[in-house]
C-alpha atoms as a PDB file:
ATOM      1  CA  UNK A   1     103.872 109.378  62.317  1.00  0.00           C
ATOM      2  CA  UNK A   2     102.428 112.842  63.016  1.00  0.00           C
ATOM      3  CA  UNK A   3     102.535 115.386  60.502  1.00  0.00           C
ATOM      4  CA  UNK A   4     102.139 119.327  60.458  1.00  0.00           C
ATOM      5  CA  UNK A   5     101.147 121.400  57.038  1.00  0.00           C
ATOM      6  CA  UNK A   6     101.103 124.775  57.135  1.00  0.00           C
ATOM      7  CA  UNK A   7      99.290 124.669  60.380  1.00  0.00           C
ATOM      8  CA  UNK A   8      97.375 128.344  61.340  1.00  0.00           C
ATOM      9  CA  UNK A   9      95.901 128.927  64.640  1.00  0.00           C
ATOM     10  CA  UNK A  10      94.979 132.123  66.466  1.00  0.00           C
ATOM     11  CA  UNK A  11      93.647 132.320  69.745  1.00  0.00           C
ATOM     12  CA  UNK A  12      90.031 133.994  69.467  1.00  0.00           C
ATOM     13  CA  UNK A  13      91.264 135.122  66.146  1.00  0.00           C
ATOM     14  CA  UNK A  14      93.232 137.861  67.219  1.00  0.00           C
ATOM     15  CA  UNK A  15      96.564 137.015  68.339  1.00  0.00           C
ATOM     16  CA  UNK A  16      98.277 134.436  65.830  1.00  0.00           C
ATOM     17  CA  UNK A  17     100.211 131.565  67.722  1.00  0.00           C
ATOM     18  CA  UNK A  18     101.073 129.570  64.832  1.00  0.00           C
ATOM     19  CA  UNK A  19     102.196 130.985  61.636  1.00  0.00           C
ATOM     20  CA  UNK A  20     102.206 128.229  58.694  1.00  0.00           C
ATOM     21  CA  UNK A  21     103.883 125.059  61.419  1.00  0.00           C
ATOM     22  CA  UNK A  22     105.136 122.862  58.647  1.00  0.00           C
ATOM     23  CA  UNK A  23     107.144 119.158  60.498  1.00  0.00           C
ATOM     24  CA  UNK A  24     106.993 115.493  60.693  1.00  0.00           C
ATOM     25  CA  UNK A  25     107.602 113.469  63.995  1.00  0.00           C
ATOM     26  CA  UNK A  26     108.175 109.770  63.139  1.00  0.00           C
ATOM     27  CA  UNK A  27     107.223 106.885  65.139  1.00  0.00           C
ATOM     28  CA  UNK A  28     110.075 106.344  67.957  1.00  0.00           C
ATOM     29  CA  UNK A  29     111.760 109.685  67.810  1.00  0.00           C
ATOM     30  CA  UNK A  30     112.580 111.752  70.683  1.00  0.00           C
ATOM     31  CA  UNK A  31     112.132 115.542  70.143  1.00  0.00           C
ATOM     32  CA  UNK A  32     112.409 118.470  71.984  1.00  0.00           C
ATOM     33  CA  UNK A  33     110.623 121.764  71.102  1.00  0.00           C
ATOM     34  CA  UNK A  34     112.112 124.915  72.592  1.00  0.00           C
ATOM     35  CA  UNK A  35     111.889 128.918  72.155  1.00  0.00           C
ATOM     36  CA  UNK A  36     110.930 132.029  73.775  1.00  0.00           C
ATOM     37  CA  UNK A  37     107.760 132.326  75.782  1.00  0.00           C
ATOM     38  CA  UNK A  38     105.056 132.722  73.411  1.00  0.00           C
ATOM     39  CA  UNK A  39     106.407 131.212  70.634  1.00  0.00           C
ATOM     40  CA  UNK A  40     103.904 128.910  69.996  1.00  0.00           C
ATOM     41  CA  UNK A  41     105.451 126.179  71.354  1.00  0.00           C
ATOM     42  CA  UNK A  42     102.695 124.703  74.026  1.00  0.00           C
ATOM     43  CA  UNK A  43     100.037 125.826  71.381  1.00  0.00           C
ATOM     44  CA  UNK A  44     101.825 123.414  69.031  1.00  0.00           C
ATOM     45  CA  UNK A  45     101.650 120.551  71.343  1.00  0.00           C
ATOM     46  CA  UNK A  46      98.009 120.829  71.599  1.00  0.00           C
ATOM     47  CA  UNK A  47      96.971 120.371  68.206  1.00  0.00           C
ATOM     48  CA  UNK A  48      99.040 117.170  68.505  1.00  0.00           C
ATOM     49  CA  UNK A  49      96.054 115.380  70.693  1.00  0.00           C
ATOM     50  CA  UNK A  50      93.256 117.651  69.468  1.00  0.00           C
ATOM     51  CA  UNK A  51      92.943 120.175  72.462  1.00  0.00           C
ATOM     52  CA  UNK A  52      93.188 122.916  69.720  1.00  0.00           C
ATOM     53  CA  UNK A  53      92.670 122.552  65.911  1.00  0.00           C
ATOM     54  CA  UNK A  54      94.204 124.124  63.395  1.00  0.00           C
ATOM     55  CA  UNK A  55      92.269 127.731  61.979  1.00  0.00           C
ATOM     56  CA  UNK A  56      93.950 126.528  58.364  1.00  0.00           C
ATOM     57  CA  UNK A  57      96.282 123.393  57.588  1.00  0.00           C
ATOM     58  CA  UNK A  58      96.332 119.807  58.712  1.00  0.00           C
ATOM     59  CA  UNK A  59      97.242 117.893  61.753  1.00  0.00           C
ATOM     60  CA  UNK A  60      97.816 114.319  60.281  1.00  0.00           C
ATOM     61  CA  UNK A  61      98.063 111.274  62.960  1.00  0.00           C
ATOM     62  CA  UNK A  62      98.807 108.231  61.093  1.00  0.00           C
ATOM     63  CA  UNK A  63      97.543 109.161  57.432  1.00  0.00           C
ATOM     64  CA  UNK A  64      94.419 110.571  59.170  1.00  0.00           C
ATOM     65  CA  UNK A  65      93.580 114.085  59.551  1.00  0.00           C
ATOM     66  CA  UNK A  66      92.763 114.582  63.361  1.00  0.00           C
ATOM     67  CA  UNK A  67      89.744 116.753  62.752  1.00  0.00           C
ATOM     68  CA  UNK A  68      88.625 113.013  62.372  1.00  0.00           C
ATOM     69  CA  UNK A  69      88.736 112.182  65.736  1.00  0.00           C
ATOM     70  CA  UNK A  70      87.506 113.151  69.381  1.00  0.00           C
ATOM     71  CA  UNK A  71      90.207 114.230  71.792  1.00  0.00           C
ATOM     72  CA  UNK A  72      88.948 110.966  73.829  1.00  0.00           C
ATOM     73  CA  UNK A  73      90.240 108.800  70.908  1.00  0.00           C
ATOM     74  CA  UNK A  74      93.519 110.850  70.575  1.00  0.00           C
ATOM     75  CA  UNK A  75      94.334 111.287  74.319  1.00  0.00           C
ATOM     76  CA  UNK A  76      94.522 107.285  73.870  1.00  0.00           C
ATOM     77  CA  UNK A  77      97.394 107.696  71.908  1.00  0.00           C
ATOM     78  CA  UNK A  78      99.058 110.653  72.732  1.00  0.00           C
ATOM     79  CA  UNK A  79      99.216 112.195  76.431  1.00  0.00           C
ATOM     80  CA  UNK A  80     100.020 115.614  76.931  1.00  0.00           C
ATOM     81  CA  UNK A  81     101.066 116.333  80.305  1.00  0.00           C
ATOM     82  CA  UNK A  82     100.615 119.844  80.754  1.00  0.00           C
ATOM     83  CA  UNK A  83     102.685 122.765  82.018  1.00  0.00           C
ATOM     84  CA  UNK A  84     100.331 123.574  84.927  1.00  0.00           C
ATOM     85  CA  UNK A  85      99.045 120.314  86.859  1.00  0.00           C
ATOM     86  CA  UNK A  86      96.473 122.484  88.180  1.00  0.00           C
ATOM     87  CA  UNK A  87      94.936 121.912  84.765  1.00  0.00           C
ATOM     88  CA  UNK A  88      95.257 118.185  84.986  1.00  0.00           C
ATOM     89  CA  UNK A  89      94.288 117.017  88.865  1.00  0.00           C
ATOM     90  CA  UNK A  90      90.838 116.869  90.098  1.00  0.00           C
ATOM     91  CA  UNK A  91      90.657 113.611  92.870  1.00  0.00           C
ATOM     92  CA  UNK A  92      91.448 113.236  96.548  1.00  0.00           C
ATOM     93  CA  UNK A  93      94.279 110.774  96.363  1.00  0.00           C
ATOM     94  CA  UNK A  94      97.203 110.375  94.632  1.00  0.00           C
ATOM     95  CA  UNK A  95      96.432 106.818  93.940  1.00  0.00           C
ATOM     96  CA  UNK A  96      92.827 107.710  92.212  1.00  0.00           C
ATOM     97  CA  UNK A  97      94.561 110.331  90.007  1.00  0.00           C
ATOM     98  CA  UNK A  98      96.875 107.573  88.832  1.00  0.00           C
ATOM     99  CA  UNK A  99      94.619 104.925  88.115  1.00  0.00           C
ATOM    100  CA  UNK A 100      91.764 106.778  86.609  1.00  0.00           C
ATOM    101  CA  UNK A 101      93.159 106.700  83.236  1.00  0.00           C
ATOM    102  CA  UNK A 102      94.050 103.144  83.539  1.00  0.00           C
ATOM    103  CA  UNK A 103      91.023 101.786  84.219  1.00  0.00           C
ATOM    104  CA  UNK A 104      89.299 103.929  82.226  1.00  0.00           C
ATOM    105  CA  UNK A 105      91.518 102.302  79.160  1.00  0.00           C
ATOM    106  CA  UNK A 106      90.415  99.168  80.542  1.00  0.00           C
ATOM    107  CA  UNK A 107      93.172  97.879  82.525  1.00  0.00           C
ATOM    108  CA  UNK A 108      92.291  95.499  85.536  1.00  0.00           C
ATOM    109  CA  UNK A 109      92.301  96.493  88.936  1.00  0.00           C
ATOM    110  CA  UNK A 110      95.927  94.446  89.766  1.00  0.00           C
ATOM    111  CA  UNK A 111      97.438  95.662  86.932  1.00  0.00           C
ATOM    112  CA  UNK A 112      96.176  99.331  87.520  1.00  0.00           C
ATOM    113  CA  UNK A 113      98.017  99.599  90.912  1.00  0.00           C
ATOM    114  CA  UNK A 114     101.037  97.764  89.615  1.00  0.00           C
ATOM    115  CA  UNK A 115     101.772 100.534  86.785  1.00  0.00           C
ATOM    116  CA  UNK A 116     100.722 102.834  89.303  1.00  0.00           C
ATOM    117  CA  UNK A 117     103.412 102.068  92.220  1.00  0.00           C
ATOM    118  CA  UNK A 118     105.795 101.445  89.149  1.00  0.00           C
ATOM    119  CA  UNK A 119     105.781 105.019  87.776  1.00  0.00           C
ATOM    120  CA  UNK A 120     105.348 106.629  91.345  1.00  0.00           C
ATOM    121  CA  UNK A 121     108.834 104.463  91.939  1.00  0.00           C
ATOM    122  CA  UNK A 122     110.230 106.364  89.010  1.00  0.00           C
ATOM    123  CA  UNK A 123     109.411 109.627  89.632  1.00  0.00           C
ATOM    124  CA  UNK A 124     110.122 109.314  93.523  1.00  0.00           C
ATOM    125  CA  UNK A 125     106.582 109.323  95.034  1.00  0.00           C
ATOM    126  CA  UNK A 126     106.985 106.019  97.089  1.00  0.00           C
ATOM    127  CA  UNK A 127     104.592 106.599 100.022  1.00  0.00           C
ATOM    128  CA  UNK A 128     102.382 109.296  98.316  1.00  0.00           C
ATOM    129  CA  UNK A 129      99.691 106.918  97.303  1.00  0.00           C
ATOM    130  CA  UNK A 130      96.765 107.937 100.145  1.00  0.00           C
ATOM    131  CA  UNK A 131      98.009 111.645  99.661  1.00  0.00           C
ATOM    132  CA  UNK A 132      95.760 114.699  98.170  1.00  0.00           C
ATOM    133  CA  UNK A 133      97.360 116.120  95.555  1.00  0.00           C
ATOM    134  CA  UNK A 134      95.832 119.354  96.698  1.00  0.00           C
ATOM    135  CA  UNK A 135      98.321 119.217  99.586  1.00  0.00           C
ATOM    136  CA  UNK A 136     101.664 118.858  97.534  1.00  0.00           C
ATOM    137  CA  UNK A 137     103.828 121.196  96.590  1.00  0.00           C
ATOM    138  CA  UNK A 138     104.256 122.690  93.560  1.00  0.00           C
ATOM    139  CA  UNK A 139     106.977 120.349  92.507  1.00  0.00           C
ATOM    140  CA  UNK A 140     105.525 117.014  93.921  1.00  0.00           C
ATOM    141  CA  UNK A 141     102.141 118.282  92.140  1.00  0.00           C
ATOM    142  CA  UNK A 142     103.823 118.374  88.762  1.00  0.00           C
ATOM    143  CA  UNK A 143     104.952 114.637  89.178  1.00  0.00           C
ATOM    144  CA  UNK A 144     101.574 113.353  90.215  1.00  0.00           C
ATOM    145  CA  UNK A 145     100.567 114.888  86.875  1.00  0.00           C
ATOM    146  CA  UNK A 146     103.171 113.427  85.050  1.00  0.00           C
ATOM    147  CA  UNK A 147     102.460 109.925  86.822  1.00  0.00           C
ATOM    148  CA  UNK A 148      99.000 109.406  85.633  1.00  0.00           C
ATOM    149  CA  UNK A 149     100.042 110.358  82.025  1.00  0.00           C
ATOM    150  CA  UNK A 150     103.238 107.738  82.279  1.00  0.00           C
ATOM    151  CA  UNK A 151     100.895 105.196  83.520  1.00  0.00           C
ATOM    152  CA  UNK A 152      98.948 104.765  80.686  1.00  0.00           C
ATOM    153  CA  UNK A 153     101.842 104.195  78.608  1.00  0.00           C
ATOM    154  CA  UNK A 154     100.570 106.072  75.464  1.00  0.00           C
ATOM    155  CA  UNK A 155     102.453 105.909  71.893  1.00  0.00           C
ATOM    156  CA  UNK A 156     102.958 109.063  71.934  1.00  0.00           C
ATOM    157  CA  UNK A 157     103.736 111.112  75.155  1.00  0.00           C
ATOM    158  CA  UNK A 158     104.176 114.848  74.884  1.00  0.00           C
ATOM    159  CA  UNK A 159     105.219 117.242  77.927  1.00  0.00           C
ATOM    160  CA  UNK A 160     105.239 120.837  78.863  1.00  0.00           C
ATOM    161  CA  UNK A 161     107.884 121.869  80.741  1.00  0.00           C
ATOM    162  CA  UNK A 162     108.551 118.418  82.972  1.00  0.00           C
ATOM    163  CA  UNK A 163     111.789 119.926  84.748  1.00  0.00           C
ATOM    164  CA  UNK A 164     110.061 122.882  86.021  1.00  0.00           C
ATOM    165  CA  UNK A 165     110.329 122.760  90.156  1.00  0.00           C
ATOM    166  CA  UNK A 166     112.626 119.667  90.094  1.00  0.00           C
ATOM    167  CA  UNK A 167     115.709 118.887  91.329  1.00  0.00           C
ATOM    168  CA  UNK A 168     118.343 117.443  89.663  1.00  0.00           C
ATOM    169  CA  UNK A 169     117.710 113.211  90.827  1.00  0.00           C
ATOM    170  CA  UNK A 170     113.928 114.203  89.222  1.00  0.00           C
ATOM    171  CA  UNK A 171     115.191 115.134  86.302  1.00  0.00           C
ATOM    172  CA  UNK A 172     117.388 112.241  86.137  1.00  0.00           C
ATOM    173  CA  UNK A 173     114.595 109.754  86.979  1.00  0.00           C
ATOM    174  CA  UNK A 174     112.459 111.441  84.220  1.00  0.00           C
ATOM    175  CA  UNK A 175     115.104 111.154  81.485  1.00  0.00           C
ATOM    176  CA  UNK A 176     115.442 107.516  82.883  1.00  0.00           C
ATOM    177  CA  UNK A 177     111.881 106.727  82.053  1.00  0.00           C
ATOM    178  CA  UNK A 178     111.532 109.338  79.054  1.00  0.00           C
ATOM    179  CA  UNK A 179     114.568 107.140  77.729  1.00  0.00           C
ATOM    180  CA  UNK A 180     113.153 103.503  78.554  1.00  0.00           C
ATOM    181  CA  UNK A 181     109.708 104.244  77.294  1.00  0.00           C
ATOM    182  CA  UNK A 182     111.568 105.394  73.911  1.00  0.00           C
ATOM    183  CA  UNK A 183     113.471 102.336  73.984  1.00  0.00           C
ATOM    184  CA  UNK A 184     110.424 100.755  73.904  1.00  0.00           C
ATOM    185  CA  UNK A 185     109.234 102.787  70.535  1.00  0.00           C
ATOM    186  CA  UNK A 186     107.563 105.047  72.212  1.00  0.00           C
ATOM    187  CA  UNK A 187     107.569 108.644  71.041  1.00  0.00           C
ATOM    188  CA  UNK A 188     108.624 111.543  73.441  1.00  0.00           C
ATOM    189  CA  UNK A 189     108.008 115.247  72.366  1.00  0.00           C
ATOM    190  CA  UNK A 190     109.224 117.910  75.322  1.00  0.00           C
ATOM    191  CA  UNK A 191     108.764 121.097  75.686  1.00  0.00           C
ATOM    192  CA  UNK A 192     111.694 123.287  77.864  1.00  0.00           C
ATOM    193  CA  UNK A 193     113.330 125.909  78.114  1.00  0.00           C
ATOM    194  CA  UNK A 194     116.099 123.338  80.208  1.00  0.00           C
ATOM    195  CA  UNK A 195     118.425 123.757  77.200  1.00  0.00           C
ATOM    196  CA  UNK A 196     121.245 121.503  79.647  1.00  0.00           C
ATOM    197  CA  UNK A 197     117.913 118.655  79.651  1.00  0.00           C
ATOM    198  CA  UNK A 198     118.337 118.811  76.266  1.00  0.00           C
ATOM    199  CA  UNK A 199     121.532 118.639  75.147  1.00  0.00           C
ATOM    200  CA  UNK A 200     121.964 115.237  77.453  1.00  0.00           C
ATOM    201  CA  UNK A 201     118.818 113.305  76.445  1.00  0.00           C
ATOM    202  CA  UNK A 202     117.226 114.733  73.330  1.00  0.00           C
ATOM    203  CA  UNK A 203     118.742 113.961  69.507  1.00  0.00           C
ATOM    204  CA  UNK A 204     116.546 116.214  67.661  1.00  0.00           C
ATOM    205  CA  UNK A 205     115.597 120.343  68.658  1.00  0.00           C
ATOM    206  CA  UNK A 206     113.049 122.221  67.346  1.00  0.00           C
ATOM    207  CA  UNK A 207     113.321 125.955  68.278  1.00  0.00           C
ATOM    208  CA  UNK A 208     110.422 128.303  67.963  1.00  0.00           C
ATOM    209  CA  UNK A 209     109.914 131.448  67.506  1.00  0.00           C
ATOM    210  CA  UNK A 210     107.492 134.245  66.562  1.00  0.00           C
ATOM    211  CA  UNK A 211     104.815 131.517  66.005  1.00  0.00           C
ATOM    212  CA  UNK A 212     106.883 129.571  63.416  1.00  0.00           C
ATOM    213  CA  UNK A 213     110.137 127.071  63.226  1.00  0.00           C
ATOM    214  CA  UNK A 214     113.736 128.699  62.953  1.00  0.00           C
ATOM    215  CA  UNK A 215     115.587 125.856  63.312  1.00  0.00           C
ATOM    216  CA  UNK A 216     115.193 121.871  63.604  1.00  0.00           C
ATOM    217  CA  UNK A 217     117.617 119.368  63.053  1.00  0.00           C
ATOM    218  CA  UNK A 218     120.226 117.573  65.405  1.00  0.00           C
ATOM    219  CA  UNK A 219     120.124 119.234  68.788  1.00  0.00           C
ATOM    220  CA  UNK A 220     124.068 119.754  68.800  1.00  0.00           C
ATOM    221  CA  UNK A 221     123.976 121.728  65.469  1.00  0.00           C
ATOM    222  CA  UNK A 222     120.460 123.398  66.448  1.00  0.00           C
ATOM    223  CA  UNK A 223     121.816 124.270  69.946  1.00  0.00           C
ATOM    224  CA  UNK A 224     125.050 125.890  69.063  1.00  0.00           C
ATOM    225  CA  UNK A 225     123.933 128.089  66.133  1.00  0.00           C
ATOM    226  CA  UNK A 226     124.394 131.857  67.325  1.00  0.00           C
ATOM    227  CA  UNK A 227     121.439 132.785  65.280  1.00  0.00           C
ATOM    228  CA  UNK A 228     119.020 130.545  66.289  1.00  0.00           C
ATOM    229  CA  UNK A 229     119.990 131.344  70.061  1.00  0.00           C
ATOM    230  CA  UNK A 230     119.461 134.830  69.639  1.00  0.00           C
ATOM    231  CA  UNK A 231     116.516 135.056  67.939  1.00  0.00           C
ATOM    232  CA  UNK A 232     114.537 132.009  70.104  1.00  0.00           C
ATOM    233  CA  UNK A 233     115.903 133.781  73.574  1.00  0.00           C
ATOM    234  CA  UNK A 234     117.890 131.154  74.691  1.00  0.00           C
ATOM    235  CA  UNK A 235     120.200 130.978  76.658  1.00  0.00           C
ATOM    236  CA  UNK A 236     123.851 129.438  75.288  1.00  0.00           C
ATOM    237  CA  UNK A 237     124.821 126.035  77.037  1.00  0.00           C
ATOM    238  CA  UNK A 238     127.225 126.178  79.360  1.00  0.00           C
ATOM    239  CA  UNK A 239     129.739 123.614  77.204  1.00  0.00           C
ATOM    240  CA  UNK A 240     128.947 125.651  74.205  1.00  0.00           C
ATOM    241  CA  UNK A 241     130.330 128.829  76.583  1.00  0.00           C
ATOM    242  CA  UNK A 242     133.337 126.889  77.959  1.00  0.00           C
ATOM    243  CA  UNK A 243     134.433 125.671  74.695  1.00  0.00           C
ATOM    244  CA  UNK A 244     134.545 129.265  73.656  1.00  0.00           C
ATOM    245  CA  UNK A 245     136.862 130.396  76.562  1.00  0.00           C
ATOM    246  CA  UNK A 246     138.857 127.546  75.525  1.00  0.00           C
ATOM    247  CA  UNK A 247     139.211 128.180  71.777  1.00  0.00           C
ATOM    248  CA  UNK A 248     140.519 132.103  72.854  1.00  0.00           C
ATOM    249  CA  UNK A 249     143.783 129.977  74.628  1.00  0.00           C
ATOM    250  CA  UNK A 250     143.552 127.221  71.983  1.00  0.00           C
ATOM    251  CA  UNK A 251     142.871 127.832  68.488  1.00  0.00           C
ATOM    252  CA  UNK A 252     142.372 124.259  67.680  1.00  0.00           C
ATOM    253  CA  UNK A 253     139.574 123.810  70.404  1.00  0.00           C
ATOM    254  CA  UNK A 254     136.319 124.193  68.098  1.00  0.00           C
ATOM    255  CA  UNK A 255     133.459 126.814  69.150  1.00  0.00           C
ATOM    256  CA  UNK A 256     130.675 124.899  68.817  1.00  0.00           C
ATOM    257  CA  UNK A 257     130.433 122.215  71.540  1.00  0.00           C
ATOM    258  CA  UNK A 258     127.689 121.341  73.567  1.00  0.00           C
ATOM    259  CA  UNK A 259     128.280 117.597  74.905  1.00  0.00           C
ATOM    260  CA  UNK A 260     130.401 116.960  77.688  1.00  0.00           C
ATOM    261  CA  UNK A 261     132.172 114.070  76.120  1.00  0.00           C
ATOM    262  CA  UNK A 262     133.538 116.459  73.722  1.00  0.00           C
ATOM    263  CA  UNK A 263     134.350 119.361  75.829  1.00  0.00           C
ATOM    264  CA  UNK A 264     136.325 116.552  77.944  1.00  0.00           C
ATOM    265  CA  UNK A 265     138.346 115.560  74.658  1.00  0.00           C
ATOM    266  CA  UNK A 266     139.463 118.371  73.987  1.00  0.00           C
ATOM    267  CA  UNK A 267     140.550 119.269  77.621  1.00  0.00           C
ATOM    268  CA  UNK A 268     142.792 115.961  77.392  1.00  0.00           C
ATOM    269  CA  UNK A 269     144.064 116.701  73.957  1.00  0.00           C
ATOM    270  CA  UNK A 270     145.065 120.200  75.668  1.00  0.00           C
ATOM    271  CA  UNK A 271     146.671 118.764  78.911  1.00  0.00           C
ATOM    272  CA  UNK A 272     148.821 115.678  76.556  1.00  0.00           C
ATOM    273  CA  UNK A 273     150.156 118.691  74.393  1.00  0.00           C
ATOM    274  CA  UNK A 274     147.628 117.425  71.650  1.00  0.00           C
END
């Protein structure tokens, strides 16, 4: 379990990013954090693995404060794939990128190559292995980052805006594996601004804003509420829009959708004279 209290941090003690962060992530959720740029949102995520600790409040891990441990020892069990893969790559293939961290946590050589080609498989990178990471694109460069953080597996995986410069199989693929590794009790935290990403594959929202938590609670509730949208900067899902339109021709058609299952309900109820 990872716990917040009243979590202050300012960046060079100037301009305040978080503003009294008070959650709990339990062990096997899946979680999406979302908001307005600046927000606070990425500077959240890295208190969760020790890249930033808190200027006042705790960041608990387990019963343990993490001022307790080195970022080594957390980056073992949580991996934070960052925003910018710049930030992350530094080798000359896209096979030594992958199995650095494994071997470095002590996996053998086989089994180090066999995770690798798995998670490349996943994220469509069959055939990049001998490639310099340095030579991708933007896009492809995001996924290599991703890869050697999905390797390893960790307990807890947190990511930055994943979707960024993918196309819509990607984003599948990632869900896919977000979604397996979960099944396995694995813990996924995103952040995203994809609010459609959401809706599909995440059961609890946290939006952000102004350094501190409006909303959080089941992403179809969180998701629909006009305040929260307006004040985080995000934009309404498209369901959520098109059950609107609908409710102006049919009363009985409730405003606040946001799965497709639902908005397709209603349609049918509409065209059987329901």
């Amino acid at each position: 379990m990872i716990l917040l209290e009243d979590v202050y941090f300012a960046y060079e003690g100037l301009y305040t990013a978080l503003q009294g962060v008070s959650l709990q992530i339990d062990d096997g959720e899946r979680v999406a954090i979302m908001g307005t740029n600046g927000a606070g949102k990425t500077t959240l995520v890295k208190h969760l693995n020790g890249l930033l600790r808190p200027d006042s409040g705790r960041v608990i891990l387990d019963g343990v404060d993490t001022r307790r441990h080195s970022v080594a020892e957390l980056a073992r069990q949580i991996g934070l794939v960052m925003q910018n893969p710049d930030h992350q790559l530094f080798l000359d293939s896209v096979e030594k990128e992958i199995v650095f961290g494994l071997k470095n946590l002590g996996y053998s050589e086989a089994d180090s190559l066999d995770r690798c080609n798995r998670t490349l498989s996943h994220l469509g990178l069959e055939g990049f292995l001998e490639r310099s990471p340095f030579t991708l694109s933007g896009g492809e460069r995001k996924r290599v980052a991703l890869a050697s953080v999905l390797a390893t597996e960790p307990r807890v995986l947190a990511l930055d805006e994943p979707t960024i410069g993918q196309d819509a199989r990607q984003k599948e693929n990632l869900a896919q594996m977000l979604e397996e590794l979960n099944a396995k009790g694995r813990t996924v935290v995103v952040v995203t601004h994809d609010i459609e990403f959401v809706i599909e594959h995440f059961p609890r929202t946290i939006a952000m804003a102004g350094g501190q938590i409006v909303a959080d609670g089941r992403t179809s509730s969180v998701l629909s509420n006009d305040e929260v949208i307006e004040r985080c900067s995000l934009t309404p899902p498209q369901l959520t829009i098109a059950a609107r339109s609908l409710h102006k021709e049919f009363p009985h058609v409730p405003e606040r959708l946001t799965l497709l299952s639902e908005v397709e309900a209603e349609i049918l109820r509409i065209l059987g004279g329901g």
